[in-house]
Protein backbone atom coordinates (compact mmCIF):
# COMPACT_ATOMS: atom_id res chain seq x y z
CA UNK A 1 161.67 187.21 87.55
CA UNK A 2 159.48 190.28 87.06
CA UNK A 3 157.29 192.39 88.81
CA UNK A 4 154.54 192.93 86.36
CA UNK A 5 151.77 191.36 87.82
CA UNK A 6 149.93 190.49 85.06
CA UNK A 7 152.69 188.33 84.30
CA UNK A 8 153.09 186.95 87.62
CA UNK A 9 149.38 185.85 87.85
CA UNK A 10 149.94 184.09 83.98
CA UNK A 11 152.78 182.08 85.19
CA UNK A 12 151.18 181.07 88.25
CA UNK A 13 147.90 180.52 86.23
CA UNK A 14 149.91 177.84 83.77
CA UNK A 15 152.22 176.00 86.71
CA UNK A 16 148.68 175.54 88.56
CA UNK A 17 147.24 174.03 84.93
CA UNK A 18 149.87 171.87 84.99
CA UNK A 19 150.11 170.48 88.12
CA UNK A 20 146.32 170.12 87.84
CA UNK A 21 146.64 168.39 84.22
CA UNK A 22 148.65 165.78 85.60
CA UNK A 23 147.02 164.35 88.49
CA UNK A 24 143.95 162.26 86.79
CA UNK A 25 146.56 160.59 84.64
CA UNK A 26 149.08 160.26 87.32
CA UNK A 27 146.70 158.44 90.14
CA UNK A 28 145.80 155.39 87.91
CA UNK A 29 149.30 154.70 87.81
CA UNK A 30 149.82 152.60 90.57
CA UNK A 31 147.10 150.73 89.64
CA UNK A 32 148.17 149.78 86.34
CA UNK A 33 151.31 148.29 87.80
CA UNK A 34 150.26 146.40 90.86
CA UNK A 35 147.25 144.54 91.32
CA UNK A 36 145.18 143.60 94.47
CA UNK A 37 147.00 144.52 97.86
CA UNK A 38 150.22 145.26 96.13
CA UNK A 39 148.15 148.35 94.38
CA UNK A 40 146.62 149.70 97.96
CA UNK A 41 150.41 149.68 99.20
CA UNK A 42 151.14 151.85 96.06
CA UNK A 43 148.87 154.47 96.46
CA UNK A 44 149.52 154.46 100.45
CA UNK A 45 153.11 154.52 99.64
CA UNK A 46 152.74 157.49 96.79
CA UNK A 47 150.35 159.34 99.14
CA UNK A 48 153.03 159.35 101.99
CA UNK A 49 156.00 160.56 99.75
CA UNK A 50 153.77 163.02 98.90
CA UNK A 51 153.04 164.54 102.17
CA UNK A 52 156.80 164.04 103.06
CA UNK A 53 157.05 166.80 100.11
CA UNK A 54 154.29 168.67 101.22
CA UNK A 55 156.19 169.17 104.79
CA UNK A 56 159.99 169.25 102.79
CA UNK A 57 158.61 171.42 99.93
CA UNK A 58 158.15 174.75 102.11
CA UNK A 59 160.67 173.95 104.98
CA UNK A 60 163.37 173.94 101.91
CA UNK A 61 161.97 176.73 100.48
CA UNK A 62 162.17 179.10 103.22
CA UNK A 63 165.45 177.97 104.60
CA UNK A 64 167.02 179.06 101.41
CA UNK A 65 165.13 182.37 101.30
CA UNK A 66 166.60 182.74 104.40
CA UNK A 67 170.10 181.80 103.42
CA UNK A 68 169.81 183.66 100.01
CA UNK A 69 168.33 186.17 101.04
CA UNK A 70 164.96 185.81 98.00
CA UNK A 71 162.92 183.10 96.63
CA UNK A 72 164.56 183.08 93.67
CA UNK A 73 166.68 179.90 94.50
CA UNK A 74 164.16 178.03 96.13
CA UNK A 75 161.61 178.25 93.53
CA UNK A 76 164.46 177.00 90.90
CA UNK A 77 164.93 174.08 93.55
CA UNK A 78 161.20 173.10 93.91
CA UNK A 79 161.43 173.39 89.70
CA UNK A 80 164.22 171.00 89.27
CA UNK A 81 162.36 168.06 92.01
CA UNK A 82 159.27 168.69 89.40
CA UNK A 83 161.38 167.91 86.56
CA UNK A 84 163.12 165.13 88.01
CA UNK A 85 159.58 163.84 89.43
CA UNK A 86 158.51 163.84 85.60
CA UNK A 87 161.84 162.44 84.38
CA UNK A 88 161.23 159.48 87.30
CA UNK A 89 157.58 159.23 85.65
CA UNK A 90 158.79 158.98 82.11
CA UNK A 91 161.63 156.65 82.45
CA UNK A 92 159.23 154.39 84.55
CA UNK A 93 155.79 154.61 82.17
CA UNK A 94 157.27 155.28 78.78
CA UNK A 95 157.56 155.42 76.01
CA UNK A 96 155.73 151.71 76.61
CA UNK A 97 155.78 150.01 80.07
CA UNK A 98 154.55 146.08 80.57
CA UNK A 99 151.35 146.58 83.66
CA UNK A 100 150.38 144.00 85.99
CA UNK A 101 147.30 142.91 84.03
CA UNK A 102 149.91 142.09 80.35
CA UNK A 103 148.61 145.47 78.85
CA UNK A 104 151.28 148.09 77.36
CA UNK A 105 151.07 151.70 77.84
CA UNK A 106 152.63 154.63 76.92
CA UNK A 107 153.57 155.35 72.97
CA UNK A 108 154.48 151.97 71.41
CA UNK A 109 157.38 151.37 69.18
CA UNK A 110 156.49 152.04 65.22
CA UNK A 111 157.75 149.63 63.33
């Protein structure tokens, strides 16, 4: 959305921040849900949708640079499944969630 680059590299700079923010709280996740086997399938299963996005991610991305003619569309797109993704997180983990092991996380209740 602009061509200063100065900009472009601060932007780029905070998404990469973020995405790098989340990932030590996001891989205990499964864990705290499952237990034993059930959390190896969990990770495996995370892992694979994860590559799935790694291939969709870019092949989405360029077809509608292609169709639109700029990646202006596309990068909205791949926005929206990241929101959606943390939306998915939220509603799952918080703002308290029950784990396998009888512990709550996430914020709990005041009151």
């Amino acid at each position: 959305m602009t061509g200063n680059p100065v900009w472009v590299l601060l932007g780029l700079s905070v998404a990469a921040l973020g995405g790098y923010a989340a990932l030590p709280v996001f891989w205990p996740l499964p864990t705290a849900f499952l237990s034993g086997t059930a959390a190896a399938g969990g990770i495996a299963l995370v892992n694979s949708i994860g590559n799935l996005g790694g291939f969709a991610g870019p092949y989405i991305l360029g077809w509608l640079r292609d169709t639109t003619r700029g990646f202006t569309i596309g990068l909205f797109f791949l926005a929206a499944i990241v929101a959606v993704a943390g939306l998915v997180a939220w509603l799952v983990c918080g703002p308290t969630a029950q784990t396998a092991s009888g512990l709550t996380v996430g914020i709990a209740p005041k009151g």
